[in-house]
C-alpha atoms as a PDB file:
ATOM      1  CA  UNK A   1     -25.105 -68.918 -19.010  1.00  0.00           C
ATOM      2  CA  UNK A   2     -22.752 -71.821 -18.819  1.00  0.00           C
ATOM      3  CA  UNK A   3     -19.259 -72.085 -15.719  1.00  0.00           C
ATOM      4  CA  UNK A   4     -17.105 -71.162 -18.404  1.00  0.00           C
ATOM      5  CA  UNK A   5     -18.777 -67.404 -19.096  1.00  0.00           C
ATOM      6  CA  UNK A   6     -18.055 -64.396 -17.253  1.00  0.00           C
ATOM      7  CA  UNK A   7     -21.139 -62.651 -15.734  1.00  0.00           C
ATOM      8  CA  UNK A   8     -22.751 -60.705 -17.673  1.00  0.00           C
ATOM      9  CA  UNK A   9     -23.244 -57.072 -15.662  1.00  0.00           C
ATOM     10  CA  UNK A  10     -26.918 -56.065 -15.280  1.00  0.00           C
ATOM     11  CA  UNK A  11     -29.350 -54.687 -17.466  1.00  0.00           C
ATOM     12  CA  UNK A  12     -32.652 -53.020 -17.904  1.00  0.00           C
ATOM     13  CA  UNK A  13     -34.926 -55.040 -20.195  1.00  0.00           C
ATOM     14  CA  UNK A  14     -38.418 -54.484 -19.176  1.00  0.00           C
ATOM     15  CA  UNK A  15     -40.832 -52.383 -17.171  1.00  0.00           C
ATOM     16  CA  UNK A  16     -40.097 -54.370 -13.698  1.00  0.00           C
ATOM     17  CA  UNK A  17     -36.896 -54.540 -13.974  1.00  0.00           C
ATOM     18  CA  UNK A  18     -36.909 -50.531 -14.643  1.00  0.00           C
ATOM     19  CA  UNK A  19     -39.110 -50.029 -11.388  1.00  0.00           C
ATOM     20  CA  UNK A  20     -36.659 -52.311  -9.517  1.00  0.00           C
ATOM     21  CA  UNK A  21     -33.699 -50.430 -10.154  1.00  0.00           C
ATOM     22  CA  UNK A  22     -35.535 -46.622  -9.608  1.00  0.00           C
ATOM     23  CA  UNK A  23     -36.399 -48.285  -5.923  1.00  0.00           C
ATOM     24  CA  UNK A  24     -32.404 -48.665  -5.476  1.00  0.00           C
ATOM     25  CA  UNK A  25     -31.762 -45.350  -6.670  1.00  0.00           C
ATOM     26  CA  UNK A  26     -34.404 -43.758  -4.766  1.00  0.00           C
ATOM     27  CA  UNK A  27     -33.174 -45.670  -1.467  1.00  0.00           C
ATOM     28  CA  UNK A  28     -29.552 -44.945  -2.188  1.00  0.00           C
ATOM     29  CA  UNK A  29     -30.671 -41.326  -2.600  1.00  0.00           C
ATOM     30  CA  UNK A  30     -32.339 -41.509   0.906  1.00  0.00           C
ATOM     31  CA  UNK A  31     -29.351 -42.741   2.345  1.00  0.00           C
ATOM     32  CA  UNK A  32     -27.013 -40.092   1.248  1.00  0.00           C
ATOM     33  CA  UNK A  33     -29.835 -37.371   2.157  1.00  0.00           C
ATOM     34  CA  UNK A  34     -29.847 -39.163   5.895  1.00  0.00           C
ATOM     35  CA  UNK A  35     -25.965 -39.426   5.993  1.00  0.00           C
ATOM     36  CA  UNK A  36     -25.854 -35.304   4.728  1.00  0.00           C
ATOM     37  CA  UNK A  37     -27.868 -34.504   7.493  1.00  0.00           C
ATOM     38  CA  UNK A  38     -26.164 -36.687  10.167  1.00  0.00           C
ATOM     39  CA  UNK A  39     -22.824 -34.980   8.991  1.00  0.00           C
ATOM     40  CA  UNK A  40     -24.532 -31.644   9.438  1.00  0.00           C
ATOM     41  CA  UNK A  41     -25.811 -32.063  12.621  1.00  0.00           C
ATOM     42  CA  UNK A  42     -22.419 -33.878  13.660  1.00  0.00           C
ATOM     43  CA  UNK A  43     -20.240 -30.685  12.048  1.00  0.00           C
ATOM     44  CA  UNK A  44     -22.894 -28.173  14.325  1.00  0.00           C
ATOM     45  CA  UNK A  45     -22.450 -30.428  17.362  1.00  0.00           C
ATOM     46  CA  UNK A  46     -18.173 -29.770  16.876  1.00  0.00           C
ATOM     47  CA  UNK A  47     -18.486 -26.111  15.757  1.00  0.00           C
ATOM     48  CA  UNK A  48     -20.472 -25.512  19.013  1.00  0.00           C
ATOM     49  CA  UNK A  49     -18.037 -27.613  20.901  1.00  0.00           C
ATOM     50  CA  UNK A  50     -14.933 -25.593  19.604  1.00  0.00           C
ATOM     51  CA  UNK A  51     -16.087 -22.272  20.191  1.00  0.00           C
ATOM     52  CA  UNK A  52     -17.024 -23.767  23.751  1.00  0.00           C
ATOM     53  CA  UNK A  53     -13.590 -24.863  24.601  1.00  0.00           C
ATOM     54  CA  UNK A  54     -11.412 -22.696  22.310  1.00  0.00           C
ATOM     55  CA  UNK A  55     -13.361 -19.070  23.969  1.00  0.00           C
ATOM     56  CA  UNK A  56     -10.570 -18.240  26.337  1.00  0.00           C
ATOM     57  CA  UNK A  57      -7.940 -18.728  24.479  1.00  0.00           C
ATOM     58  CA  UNK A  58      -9.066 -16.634  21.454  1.00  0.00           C
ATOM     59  CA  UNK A  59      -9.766 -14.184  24.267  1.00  0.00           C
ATOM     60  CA  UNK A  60      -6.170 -14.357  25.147  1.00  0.00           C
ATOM     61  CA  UNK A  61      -4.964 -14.395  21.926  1.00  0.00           C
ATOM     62  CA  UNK A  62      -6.646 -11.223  21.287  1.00  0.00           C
ATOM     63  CA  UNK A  63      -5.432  -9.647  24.637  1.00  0.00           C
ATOM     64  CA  UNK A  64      -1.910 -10.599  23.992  1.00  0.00           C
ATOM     65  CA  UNK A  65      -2.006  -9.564  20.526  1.00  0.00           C
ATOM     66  CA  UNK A  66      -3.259  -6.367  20.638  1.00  0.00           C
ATOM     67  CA  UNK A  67      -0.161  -5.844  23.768  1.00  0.00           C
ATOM     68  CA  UNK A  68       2.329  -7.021  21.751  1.00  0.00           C
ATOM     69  CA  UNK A  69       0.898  -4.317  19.056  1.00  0.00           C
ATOM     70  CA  UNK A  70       0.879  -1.710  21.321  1.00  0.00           C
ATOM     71  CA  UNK A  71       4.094  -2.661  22.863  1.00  0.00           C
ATOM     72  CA  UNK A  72       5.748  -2.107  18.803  1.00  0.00           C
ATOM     73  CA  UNK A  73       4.100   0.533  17.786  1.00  0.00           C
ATOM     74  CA  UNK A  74       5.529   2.472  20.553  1.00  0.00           C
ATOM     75  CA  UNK A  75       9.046   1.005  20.025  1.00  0.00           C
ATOM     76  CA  UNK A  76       8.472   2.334  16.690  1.00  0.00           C
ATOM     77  CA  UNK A  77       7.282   5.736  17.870  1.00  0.00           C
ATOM     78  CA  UNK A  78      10.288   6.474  19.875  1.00  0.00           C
ATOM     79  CA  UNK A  79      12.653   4.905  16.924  1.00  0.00           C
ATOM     80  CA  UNK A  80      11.529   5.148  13.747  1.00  0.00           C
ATOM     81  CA  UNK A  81      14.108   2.504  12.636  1.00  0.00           C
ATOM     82  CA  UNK A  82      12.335  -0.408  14.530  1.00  0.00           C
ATOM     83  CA  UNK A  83      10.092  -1.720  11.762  1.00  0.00           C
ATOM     84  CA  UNK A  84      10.441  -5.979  13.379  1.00  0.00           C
ATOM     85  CA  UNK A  85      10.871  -6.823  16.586  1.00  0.00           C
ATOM     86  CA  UNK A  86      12.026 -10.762  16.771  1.00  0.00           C
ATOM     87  CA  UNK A  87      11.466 -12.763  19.690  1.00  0.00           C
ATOM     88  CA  UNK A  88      12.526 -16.587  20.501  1.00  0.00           C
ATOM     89  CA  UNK A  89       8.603 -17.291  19.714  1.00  0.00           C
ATOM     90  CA  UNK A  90       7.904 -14.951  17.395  1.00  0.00           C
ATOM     91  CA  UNK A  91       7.489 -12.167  15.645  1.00  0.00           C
ATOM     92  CA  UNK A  92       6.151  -8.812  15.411  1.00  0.00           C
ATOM     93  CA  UNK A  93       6.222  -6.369  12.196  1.00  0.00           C
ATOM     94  CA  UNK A  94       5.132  -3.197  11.736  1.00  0.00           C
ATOM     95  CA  UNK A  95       4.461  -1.228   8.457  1.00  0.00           C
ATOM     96  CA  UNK A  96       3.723   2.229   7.097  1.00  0.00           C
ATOM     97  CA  UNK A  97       0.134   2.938   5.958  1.00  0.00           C
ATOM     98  CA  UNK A  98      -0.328   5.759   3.622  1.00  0.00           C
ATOM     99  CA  UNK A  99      -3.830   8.166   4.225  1.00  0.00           C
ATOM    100  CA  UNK A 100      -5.989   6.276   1.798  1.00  0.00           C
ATOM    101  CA  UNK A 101      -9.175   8.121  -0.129  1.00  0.00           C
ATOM    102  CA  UNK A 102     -12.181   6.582   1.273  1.00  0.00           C
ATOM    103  CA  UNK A 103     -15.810   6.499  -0.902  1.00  0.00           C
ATOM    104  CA  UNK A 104     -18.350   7.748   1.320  1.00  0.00           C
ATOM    105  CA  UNK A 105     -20.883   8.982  -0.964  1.00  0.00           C
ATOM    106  CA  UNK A 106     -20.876   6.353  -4.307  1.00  0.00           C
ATOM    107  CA  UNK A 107     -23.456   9.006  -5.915  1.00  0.00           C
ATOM    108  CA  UNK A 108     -22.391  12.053  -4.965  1.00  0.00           C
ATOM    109  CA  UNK A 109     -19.191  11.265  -6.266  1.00  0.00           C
ATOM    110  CA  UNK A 110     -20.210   9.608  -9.482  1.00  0.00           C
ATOM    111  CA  UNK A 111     -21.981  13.505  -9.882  1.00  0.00           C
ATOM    112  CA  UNK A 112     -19.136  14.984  -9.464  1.00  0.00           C
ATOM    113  CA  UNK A 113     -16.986  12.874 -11.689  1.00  0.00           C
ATOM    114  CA  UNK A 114     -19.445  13.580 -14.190  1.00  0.00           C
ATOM    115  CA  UNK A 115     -19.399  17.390 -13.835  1.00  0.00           C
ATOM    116  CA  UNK A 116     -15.906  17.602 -13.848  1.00  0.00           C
ATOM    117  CA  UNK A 117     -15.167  15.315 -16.754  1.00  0.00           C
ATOM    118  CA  UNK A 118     -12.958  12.829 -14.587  1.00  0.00           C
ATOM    119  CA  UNK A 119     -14.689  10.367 -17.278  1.00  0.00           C
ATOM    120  CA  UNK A 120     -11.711   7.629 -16.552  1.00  0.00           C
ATOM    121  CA  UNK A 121     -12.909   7.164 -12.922  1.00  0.00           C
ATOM    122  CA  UNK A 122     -16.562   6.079 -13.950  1.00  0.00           C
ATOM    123  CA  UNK A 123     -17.751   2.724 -14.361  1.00  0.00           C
ATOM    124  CA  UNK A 124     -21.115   1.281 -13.024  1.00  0.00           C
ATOM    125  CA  UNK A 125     -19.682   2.246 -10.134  1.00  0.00           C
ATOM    126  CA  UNK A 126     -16.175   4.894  -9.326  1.00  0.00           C
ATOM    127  CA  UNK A 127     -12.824   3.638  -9.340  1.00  0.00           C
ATOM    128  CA  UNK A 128     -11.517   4.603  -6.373  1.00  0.00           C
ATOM    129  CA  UNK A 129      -8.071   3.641  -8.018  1.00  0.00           C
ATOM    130  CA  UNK A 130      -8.668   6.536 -10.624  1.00  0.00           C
ATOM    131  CA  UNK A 131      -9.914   8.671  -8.426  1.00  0.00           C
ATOM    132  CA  UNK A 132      -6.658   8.062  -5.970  1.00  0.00           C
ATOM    133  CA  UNK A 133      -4.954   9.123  -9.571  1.00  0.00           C
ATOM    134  CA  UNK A 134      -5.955  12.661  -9.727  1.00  0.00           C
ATOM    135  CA  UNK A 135      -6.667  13.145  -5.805  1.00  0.00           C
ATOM    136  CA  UNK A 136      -4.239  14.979  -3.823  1.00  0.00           C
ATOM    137  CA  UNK A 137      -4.428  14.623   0.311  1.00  0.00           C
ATOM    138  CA  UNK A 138      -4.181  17.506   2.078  1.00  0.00           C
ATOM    139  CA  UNK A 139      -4.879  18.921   5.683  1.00  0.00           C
ATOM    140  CA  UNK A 140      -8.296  19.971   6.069  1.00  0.00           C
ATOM    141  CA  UNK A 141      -8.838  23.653   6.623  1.00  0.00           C
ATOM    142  CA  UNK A 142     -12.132  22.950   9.283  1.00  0.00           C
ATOM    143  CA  UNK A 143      -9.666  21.965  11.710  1.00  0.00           C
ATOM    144  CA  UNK A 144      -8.327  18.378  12.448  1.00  0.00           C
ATOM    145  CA  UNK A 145      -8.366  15.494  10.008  1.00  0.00           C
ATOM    146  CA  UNK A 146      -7.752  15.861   5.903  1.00  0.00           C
ATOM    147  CA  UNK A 147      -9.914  16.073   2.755  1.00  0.00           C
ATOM    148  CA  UNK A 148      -9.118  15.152  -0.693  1.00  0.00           C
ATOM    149  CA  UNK A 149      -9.100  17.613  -3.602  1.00  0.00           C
ATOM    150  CA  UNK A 150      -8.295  18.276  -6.960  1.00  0.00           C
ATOM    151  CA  UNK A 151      -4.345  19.906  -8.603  1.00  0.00           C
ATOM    152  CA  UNK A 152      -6.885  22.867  -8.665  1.00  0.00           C
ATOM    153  CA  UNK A 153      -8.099  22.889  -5.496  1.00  0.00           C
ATOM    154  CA  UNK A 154     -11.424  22.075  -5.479  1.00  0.00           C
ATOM    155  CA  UNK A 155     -12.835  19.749  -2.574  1.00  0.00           C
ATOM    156  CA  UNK A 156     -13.890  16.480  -4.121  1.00  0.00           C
ATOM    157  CA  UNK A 157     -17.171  15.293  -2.679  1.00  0.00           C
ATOM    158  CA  UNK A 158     -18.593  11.742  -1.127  1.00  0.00           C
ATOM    159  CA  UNK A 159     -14.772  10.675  -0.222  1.00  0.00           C
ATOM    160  CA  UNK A 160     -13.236  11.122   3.504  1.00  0.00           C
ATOM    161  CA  UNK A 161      -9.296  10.400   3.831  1.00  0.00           C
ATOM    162  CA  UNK A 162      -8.249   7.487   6.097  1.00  0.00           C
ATOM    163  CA  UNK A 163      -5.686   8.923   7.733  1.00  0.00           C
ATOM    164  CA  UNK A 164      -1.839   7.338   7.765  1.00  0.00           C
ATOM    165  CA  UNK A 165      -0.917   5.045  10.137  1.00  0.00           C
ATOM    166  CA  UNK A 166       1.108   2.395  11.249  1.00  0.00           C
ATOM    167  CA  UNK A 167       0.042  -1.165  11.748  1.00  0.00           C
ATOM    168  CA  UNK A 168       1.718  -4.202  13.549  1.00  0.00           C
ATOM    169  CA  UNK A 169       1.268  -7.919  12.565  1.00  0.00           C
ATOM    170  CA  UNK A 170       2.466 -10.472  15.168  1.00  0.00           C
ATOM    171  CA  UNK A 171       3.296 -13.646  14.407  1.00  0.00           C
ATOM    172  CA  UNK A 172       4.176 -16.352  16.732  1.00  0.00           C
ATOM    173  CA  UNK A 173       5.857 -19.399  15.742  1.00  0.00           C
ATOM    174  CA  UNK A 174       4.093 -22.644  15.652  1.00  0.00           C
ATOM    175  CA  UNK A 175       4.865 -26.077  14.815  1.00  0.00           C
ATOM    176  CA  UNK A 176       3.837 -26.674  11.383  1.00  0.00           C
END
């Protein structure tokens, strides 16, 4: 190679060289192994720290939050109308949750689908979606509570009903 060519990048051309550049593969391997597990161990050593230093105010958090829910939901229980409440640091919603069908018993549902020829809630598993379809919600007759049944009437089994309620989000506002 003369001054006036450009390097020429290099190459494999023999056994030796071939073993030489496996070695710096191998070591550069190593290294990123050893720098995965530093990273690892560093990431463990911060998640540890966090939950050390962050545990009371997560417990406040939660304490504050579920006042502030409280505080709404009964707001909203003595006036329907009061669906938001807006404060200078936040705020606090509230919405309407219909009673939702609940699968409690995959197979004994999946029977009963079968038997009564509700063949559009069957898959490898039921639909609950189809099933919520055809299900109507109505007080159950054992006392408190509801059950699920059928435009005919008849109970349908391995699903409870969720009943309604209200929830409350709260949001307080933080720098972004």
């Amino acid at each position: 190679m003369t001054a006036d060519e450009p390097p020429q990048p290099f190459q494999i051309r023999d056994l030796r060289s071939a073993e030489w550049a496996m070695t710096k593969l191998v070591m550069a391997h190593r290294r990123l192994l050893e720098f995965e597990r530093q990273a690892e161990e560093w990431k463990a050593k911060v998640d540890a720290w966090l939950v050390q230093v962050s545990a009371a105010d997560v417990q406040s958090s939660e304490y504050f939050e579920g006042l502030l829910q409280r505080y709404v939901l009964a707001l909203r229980e003595a006036n329907p109308d009061v669906k938001t409440l807006n404060l200078p640091n936040g705020t606090i919603t509230t919405r309407s949750v219909k009673p939702q069908v609940v699968v409690t018993d995959a197979d004994g549902l999946a029977k009963w689908l079968l038997d009564a020829g509700r063949y559009e809630a069957l898959s490898v598993k039921p639909l609950v979606s189809k099933v919520r379809e055809f299900a109507e919600v109505v007080p159950s007759p054992f006392g408190e509570g509801a059950m699920a049944i059928t435009s005919d009437g008849e109970a349908i089994p391995g699903v409870d009903v969720e009943p309604g309620r209200v929830t409350a989000t709260v949001k307080p506002n933080l720098p972004s």
